[in-house]
N, C-alpha and C. Protein backbone atom coordinates (compact mmCIF):
# COMPACT_ATOMS: atom_id res chain seq x y z
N UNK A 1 217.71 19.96 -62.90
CA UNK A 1 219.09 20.33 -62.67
C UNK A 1 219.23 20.93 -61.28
N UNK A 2 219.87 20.55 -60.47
CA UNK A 2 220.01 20.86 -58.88
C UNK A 2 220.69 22.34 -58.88
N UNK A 3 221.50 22.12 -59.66
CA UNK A 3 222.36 23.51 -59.46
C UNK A 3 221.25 25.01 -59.86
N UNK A 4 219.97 24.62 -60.52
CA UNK A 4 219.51 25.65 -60.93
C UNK A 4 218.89 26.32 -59.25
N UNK A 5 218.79 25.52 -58.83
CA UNK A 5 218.15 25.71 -56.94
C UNK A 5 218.61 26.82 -56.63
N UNK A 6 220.02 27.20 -57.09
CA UNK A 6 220.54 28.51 -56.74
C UNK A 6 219.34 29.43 -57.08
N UNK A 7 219.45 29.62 -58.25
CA UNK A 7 219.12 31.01 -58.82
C UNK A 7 217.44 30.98 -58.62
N UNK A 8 217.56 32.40 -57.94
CA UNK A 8 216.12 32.67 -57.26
C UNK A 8 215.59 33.90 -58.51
N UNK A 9 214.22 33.62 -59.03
CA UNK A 9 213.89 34.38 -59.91
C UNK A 9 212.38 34.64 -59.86
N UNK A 10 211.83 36.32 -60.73
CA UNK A 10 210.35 36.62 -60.37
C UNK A 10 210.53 37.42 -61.50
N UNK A 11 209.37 37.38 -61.91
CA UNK A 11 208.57 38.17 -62.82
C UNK A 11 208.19 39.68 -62.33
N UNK A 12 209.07 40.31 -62.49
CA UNK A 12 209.34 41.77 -62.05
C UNK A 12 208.13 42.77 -61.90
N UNK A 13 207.40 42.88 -62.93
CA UNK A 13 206.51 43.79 -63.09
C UNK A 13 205.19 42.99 -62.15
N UNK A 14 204.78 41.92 -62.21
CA UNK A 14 203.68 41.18 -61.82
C UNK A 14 204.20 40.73 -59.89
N UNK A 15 205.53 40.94 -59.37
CA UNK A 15 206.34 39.95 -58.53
C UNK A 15 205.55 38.81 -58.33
N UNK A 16 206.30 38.20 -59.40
CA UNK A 16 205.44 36.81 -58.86
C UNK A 16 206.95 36.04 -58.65
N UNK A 17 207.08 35.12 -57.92
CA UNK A 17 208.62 34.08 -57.30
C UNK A 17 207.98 32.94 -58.87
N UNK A 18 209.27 32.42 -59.16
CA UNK A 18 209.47 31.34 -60.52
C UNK A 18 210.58 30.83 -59.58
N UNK A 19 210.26 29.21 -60.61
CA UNK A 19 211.96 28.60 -60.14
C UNK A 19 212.58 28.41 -61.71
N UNK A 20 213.76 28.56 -61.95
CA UNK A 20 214.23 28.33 -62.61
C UNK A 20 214.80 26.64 -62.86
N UNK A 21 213.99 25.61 -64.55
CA UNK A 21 214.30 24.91 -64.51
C UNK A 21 215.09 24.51 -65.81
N UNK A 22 215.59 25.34 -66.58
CA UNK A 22 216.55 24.84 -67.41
C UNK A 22 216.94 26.33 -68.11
N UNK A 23 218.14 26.56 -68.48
CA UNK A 23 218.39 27.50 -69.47
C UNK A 23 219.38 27.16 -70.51
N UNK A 24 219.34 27.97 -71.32
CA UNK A 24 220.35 27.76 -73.22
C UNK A 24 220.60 28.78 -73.26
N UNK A 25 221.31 28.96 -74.30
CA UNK A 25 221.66 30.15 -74.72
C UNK A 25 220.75 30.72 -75.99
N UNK A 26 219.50 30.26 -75.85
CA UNK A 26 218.63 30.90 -76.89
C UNK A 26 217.24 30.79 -75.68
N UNK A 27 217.18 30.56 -73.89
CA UNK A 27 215.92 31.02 -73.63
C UNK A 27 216.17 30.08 -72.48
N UNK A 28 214.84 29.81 -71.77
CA UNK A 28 215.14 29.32 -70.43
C UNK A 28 213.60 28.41 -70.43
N UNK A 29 213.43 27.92 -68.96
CA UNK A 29 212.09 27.46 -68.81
C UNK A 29 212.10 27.49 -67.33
N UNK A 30 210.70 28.25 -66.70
CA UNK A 30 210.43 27.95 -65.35
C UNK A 30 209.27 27.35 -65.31
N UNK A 31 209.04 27.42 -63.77
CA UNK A 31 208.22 26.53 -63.10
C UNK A 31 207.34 28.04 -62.17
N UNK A 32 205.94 27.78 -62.65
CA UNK A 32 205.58 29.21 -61.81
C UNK A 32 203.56 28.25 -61.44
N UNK A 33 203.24 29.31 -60.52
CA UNK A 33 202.01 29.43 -60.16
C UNK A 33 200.73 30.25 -61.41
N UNK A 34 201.70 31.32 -61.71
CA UNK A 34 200.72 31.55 -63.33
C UNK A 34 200.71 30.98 -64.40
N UNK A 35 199.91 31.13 -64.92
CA UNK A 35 199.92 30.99 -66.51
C UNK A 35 200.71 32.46 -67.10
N UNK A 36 201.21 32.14 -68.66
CA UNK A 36 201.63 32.73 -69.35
C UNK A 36 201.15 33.10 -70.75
N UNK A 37 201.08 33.57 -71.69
CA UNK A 37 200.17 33.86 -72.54
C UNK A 37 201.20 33.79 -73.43
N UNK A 38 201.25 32.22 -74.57
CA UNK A 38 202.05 32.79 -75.83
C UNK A 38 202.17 34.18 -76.63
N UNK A 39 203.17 34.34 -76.64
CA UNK A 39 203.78 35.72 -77.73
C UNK A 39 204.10 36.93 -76.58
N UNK A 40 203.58 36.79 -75.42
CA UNK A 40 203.76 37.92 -74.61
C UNK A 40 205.40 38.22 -73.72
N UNK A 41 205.82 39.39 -74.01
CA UNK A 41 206.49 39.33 -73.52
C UNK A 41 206.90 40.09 -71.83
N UNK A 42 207.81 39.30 -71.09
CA UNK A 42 207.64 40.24 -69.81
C UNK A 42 209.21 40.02 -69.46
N UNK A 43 209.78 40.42 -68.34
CA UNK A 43 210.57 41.09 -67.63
C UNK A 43 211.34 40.18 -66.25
N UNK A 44 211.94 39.51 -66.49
CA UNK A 44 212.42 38.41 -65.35
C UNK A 44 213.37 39.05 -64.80
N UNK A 45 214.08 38.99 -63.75
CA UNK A 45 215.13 38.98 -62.75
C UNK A 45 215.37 37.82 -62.25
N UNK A 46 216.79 36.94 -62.63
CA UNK A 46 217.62 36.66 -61.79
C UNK A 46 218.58 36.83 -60.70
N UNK A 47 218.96 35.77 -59.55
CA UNK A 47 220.12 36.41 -58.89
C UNK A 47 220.60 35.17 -58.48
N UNK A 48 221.97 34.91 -58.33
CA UNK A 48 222.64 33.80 -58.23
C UNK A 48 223.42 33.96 -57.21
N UNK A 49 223.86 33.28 -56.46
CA UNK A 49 225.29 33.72 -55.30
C UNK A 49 226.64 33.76 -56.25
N UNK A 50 226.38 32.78 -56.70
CA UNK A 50 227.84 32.57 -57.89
C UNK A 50 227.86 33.63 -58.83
N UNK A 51 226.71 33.81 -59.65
CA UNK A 51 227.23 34.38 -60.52
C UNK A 51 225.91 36.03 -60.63
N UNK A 52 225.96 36.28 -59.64
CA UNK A 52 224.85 37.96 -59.65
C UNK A 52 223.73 38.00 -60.34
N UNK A 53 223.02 39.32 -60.67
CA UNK A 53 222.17 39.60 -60.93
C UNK A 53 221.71 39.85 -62.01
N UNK A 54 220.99 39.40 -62.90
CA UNK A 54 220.35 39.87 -64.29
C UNK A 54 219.17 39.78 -64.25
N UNK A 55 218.72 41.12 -64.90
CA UNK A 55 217.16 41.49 -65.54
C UNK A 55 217.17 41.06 -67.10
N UNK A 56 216.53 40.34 -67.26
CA UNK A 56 216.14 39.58 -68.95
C UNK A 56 214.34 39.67 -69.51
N UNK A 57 214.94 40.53 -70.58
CA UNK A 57 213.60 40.61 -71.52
C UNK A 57 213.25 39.72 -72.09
N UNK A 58 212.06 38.56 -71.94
CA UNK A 58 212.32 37.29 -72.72
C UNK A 58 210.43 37.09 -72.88
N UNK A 59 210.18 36.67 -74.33
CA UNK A 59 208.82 36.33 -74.77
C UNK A 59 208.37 34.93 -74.74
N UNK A 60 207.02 34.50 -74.34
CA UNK A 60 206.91 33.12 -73.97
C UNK A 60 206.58 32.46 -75.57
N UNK A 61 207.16 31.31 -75.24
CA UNK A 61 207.58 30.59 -76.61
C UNK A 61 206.19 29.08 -76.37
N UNK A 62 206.04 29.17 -75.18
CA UNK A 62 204.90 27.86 -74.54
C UNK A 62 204.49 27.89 -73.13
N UNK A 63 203.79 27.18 -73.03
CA UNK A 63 203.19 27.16 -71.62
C UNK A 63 202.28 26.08 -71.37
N UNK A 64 202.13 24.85 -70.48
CA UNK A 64 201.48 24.16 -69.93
C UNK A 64 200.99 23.74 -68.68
N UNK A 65 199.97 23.66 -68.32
CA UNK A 65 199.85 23.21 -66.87
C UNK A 65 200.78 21.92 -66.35
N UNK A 66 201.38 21.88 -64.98
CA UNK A 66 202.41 20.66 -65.16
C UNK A 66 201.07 19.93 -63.93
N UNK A 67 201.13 18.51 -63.68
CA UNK A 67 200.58 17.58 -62.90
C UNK A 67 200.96 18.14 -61.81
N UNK A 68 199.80 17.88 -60.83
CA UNK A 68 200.48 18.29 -59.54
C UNK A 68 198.97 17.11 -58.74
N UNK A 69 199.50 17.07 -57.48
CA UNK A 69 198.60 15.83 -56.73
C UNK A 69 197.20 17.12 -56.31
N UNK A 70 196.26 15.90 -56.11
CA UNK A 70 194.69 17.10 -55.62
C UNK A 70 195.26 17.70 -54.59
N UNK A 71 194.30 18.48 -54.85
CA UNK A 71 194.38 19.65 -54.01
C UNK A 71 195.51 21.07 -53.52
N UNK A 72 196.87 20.30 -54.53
CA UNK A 72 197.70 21.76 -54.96
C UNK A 72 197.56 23.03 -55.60
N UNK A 73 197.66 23.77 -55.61
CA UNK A 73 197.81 24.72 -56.63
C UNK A 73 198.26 24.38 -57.81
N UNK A 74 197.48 24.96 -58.75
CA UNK A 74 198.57 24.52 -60.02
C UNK A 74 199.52 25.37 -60.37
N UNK A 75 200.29 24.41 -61.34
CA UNK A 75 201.39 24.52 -61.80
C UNK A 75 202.03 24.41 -63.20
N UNK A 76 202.52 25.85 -63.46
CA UNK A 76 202.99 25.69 -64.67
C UNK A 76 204.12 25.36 -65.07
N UNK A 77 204.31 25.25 -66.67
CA UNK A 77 206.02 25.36 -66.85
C UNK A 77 205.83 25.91 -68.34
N UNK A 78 206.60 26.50 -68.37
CA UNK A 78 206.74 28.03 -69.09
C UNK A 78 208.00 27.97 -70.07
N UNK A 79 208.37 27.89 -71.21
CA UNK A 79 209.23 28.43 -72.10
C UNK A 79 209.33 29.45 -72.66
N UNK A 80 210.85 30.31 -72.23
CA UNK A 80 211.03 31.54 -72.81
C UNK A 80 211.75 31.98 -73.94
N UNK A 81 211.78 32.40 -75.07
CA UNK A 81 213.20 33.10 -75.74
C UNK A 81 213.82 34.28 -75.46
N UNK A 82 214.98 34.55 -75.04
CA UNK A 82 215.64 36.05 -75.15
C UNK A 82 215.40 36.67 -75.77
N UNK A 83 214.37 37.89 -75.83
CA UNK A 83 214.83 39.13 -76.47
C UNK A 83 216.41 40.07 -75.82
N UNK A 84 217.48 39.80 -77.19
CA UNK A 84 218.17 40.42 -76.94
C UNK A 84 218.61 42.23 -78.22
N UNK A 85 219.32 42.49 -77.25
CA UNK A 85 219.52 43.93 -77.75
C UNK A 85 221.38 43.76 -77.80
N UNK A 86 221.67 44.72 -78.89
CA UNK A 86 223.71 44.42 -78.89
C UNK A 86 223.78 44.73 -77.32
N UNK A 87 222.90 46.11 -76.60
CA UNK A 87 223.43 46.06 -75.53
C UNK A 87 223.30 44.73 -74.31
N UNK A 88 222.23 44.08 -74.37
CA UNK A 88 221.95 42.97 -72.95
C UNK A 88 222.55 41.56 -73.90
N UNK A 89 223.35 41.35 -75.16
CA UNK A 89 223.68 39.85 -75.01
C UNK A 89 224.78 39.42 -74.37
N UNK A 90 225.60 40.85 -74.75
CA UNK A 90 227.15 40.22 -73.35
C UNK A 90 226.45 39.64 -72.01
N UNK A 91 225.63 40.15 -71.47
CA UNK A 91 225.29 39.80 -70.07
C UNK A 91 224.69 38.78 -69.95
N UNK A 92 223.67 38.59 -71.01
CA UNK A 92 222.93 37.39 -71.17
C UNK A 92 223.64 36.30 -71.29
N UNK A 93 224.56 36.34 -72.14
CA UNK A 93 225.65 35.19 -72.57
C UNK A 93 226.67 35.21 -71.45
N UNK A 94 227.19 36.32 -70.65
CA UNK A 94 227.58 35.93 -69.46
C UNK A 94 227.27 34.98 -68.42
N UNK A 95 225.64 35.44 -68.15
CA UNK A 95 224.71 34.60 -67.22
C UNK A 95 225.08 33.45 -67.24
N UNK A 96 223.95 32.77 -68.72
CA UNK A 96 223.95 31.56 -69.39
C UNK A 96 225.09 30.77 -68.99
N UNK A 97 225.95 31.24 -69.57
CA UNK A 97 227.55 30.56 -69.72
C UNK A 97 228.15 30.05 -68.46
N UNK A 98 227.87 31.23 -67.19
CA UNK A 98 228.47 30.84 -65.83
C UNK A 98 227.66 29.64 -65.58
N UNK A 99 226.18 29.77 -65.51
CA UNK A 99 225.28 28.84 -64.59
C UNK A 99 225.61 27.47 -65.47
N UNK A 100 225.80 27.19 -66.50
CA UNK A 100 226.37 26.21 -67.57
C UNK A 100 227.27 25.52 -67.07
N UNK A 101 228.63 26.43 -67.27
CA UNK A 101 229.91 25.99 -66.66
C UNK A 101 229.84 25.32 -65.12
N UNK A 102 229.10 26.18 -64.15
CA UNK A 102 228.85 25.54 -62.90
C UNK A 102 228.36 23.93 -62.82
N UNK A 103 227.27 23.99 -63.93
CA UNK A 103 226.09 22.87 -64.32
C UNK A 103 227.30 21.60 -64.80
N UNK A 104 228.60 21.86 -65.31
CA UNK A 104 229.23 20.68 -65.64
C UNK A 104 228.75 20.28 -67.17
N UNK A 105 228.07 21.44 -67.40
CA UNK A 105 227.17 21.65 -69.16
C UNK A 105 228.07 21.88 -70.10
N UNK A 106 228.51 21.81 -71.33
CA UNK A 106 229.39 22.08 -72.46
C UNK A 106 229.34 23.58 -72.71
N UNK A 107 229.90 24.46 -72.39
CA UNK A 107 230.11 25.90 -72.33
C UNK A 107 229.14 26.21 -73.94
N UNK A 108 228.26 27.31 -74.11
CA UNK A 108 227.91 27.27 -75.39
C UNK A 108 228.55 28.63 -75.86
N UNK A 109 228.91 29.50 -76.22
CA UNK A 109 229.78 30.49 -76.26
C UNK A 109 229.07 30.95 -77.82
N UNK A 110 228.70 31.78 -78.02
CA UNK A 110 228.31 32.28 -79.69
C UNK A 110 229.08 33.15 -80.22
């Protein structure tokens, strides 16, 4: 999804840079240089021009090495679920919803 190009994102506690390559409204998936450890959970930051800044608590749901040509670094891709709280789903579902709507995606609204 091109439009995800916007949103620049890292693994807060570790700073490690992720790209963001798909999100729902139940979790997301990037593209990173680490591995991730099913069940663990960690601490992302987003930031968008369009639509600002969110910190999201989210636990890895999968993780695989993706193909990459010799001699790259490897590369993962990573599935997350939201841990949400009553307080972070307005925001979460804010997020989601804008980068969606931008995406030309069917608004998912819960």
């Amino acid at each position: 999804m091109a439009l995800l190009r916007d949103v620049c994102g890292r693994v807060t506690r570790l700073g490690v840079a992720i790209l963001l390559r798909d999100i729902s409204p139940g979790g997301f998936a990037v593209e990173s240089t680490i591995p991730f450890s099913r069940g663990m959970t960690h601490q992302f930051e987003f930031v968008s021009r369009e639509h600002g800044r969110i910190t999201i608590t989210a636990t890895t749901v999968h993780c695989g090495r993706a193909r990459t040509p010799g001699g790259l670094a490897p590369l993962y891709v990573a599935g997350f679920s939201f841990v949400e709280t009553d307080a972070t789903r307005g925001a979460i579902d804010a997020f989601v919803n804008g980068l969606l709507q931008t995406a030309g995606s069917p608004v998912a609204v819960r």
